[in-house]
N, C-alpha and C. Protein backbone atom coordinates (compact mmCIF):
# COMPACT_ATOMS: atom_id res chain seq x y z
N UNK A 1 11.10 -12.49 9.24
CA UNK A 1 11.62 -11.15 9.38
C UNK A 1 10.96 -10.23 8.35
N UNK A 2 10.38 -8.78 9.25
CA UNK A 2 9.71 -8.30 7.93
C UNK A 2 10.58 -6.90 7.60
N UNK A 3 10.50 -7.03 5.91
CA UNK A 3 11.47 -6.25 5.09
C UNK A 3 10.82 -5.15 5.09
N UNK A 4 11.47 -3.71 5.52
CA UNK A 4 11.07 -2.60 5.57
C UNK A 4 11.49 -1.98 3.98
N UNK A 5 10.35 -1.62 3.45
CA UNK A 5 10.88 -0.88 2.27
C UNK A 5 10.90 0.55 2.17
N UNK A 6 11.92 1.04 1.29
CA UNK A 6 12.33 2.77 1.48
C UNK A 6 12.32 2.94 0.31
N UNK A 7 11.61 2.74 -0.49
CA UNK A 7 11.28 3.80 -1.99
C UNK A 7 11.41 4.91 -1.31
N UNK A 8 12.21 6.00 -2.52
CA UNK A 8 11.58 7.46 -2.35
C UNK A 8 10.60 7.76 -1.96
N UNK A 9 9.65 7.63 -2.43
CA UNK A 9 8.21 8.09 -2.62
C UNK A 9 7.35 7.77 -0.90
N UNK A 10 7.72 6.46 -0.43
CA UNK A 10 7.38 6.25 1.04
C UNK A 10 8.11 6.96 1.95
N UNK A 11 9.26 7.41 1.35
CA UNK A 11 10.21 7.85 2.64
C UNK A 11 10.18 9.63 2.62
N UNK A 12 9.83 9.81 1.35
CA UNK A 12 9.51 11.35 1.06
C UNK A 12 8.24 11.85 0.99
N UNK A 13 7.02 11.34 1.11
CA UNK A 13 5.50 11.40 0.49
C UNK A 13 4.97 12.73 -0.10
N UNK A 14 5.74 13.70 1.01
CA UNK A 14 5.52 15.22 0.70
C UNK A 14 5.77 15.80 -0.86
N UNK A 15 6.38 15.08 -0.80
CA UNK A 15 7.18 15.34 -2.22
C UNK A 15 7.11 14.77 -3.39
N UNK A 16 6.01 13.77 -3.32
CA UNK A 16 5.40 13.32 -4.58
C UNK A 16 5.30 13.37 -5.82
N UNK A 17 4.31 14.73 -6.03
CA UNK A 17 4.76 15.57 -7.45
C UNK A 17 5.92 15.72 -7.43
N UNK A 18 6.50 16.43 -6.55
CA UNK A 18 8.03 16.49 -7.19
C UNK A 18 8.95 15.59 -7.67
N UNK A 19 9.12 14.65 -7.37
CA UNK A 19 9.71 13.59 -7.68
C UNK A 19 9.67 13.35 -8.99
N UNK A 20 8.14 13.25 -9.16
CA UNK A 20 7.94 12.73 -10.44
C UNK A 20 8.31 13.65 -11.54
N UNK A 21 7.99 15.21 -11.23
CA UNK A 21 8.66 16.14 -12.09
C UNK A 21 9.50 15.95 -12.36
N UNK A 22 10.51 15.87 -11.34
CA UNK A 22 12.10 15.99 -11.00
C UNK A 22 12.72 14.98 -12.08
N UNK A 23 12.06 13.71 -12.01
CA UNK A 23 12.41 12.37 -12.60
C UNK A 23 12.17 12.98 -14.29
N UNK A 24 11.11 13.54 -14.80
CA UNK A 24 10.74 13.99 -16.14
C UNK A 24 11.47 14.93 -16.80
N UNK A 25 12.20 15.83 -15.62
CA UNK A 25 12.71 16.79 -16.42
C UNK A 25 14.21 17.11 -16.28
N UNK A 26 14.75 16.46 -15.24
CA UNK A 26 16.38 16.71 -15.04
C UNK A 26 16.97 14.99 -14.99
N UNK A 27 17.43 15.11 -15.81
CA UNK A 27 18.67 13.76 -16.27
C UNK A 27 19.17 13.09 -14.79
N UNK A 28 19.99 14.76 -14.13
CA UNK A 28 21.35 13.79 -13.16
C UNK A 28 19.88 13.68 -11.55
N UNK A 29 19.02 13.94 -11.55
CA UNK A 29 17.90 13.77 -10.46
C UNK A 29 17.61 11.83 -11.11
N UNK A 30 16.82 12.25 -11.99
CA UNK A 30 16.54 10.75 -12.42
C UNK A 30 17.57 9.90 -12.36
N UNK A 31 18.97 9.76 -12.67
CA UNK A 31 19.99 9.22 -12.78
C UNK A 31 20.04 8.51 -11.26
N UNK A 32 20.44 9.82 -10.21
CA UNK A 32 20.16 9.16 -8.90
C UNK A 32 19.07 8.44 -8.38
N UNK A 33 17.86 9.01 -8.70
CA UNK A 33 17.19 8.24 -8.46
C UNK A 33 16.70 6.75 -8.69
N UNK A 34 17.31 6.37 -9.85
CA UNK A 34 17.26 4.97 -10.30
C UNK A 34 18.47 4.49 -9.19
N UNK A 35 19.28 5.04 -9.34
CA UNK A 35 20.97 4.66 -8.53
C UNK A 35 19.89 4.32 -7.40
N UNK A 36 19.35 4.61 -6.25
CA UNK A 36 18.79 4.65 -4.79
C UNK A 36 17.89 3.28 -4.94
N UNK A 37 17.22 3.39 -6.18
CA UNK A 37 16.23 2.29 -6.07
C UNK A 37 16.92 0.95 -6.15
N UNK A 38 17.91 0.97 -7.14
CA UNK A 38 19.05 -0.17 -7.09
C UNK A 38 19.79 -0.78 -6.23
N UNK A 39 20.09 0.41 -5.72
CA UNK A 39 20.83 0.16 -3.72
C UNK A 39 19.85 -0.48 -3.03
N UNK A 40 18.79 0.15 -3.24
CA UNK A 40 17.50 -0.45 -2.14
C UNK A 40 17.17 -1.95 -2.57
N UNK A 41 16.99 -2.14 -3.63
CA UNK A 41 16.95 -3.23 -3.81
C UNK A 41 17.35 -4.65 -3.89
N UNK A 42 19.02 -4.07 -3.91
CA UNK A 42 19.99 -4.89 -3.05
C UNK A 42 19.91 -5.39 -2.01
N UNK A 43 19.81 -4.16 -0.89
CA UNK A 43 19.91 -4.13 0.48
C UNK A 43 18.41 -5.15 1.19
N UNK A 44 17.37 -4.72 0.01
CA UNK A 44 16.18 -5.61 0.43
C UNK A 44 16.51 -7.41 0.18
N UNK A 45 17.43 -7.65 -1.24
CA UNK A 45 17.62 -9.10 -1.30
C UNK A 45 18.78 -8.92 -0.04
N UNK A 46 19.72 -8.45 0.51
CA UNK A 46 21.24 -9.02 1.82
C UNK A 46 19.54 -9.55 2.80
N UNK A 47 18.63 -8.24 3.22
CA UNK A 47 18.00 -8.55 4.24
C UNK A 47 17.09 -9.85 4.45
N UNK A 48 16.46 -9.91 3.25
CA UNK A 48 15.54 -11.44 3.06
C UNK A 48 16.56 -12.30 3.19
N UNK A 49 18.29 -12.15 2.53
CA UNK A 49 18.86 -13.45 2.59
C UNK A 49 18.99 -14.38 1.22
N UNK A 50 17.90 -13.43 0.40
CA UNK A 50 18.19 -13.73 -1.00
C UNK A 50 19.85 -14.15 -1.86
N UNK A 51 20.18 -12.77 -1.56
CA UNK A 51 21.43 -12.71 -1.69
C UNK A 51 22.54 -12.20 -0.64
N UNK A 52 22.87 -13.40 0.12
CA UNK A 52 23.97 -13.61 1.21
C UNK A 52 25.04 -12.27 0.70
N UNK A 53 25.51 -11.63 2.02
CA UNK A 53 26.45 -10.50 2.17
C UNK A 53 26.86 -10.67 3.37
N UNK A 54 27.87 -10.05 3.84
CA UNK A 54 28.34 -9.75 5.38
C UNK A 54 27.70 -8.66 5.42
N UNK A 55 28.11 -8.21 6.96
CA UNK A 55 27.47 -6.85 7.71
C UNK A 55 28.24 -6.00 6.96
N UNK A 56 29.26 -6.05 7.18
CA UNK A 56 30.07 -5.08 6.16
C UNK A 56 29.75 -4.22 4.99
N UNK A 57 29.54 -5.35 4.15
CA UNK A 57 28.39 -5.20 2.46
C UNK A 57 27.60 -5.00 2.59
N UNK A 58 26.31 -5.05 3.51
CA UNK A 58 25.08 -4.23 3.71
C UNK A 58 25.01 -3.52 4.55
N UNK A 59 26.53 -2.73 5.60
CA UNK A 59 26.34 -1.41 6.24
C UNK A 59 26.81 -0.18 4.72
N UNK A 60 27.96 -0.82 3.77
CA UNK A 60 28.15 -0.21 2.72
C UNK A 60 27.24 0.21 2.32
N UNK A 61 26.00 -0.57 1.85
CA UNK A 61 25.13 0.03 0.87
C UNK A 61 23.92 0.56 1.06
N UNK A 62 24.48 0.58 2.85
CA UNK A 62 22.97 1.48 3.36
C UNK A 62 23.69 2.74 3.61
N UNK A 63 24.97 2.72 3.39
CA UNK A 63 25.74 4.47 3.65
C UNK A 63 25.43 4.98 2.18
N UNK A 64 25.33 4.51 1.12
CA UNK A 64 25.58 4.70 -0.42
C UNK A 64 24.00 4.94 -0.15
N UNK A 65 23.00 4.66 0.16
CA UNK A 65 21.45 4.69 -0.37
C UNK A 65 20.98 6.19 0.79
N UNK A 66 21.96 6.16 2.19
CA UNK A 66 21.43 7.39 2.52
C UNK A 66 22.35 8.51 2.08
N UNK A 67 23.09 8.50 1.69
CA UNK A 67 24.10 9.74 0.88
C UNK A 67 23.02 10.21 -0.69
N UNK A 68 22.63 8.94 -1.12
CA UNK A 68 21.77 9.22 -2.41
C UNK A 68 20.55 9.56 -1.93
N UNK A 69 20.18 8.97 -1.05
CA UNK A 69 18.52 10.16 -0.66
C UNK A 69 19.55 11.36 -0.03
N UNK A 70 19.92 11.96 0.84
CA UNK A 70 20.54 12.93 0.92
C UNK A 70 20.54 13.84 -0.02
N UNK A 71 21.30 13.11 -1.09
CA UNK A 71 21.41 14.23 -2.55
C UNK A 71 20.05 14.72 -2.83
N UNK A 72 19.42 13.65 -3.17
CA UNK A 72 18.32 13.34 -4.00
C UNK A 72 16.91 14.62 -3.13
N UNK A 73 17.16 14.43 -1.57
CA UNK A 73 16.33 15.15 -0.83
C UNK A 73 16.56 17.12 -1.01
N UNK A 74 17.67 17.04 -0.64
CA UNK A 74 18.50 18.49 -1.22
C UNK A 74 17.54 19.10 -2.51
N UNK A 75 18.47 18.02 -3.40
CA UNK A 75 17.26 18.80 -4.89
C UNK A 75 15.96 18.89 -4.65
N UNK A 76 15.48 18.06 -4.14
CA UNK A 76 13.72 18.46 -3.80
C UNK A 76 13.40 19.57 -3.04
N UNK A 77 14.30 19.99 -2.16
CA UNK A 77 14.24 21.38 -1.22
C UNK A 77 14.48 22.44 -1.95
N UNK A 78 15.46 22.19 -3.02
CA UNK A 78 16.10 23.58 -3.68
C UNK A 78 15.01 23.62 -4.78
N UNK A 79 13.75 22.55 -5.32
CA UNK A 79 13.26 22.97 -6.27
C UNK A 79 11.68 23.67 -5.77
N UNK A 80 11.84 23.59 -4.78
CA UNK A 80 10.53 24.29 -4.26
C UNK A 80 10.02 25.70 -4.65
């Protein structure tokens, strides 16, 4: 089974520089953004099987990782 990965940066590309700005210069941007990568990285060990979850526990933390790109996308629009 192959693991689809969703870094920011693949799922946003446009937005590249920004990100990285974003990450350098505002606290609660970077804050989330670590938060998303953490979720993701979870959700990548439920999917390999690494670390066993129900559907339940990995529909949770794919609602929590698109609410945090959500946020996370917002600020990139408003800093344009």
């Amino acid at each position: 089974m192959s693991i689809e990965h969703h870094d920011l940066v693949h799922e946003l590309p446009e937005y590249r520089d920004q990100i990285h700005t974003l990450k350098m210069e505002n606290g609660h941007f970077a804050k989330l953004f670590d938060e998303y990568h953490e979720v993701t990285k979870e959700i990548e060990r439920m999917e390999a099987e690494i670390q066993p979850a129900c559907t339940k526990t990995e529909e949770m933390y794919k609602r929590k990782r698109l609410q945090l790109k959500d946020e996370l996308y917002e600020m990139l629009r408003d800093n344009q």
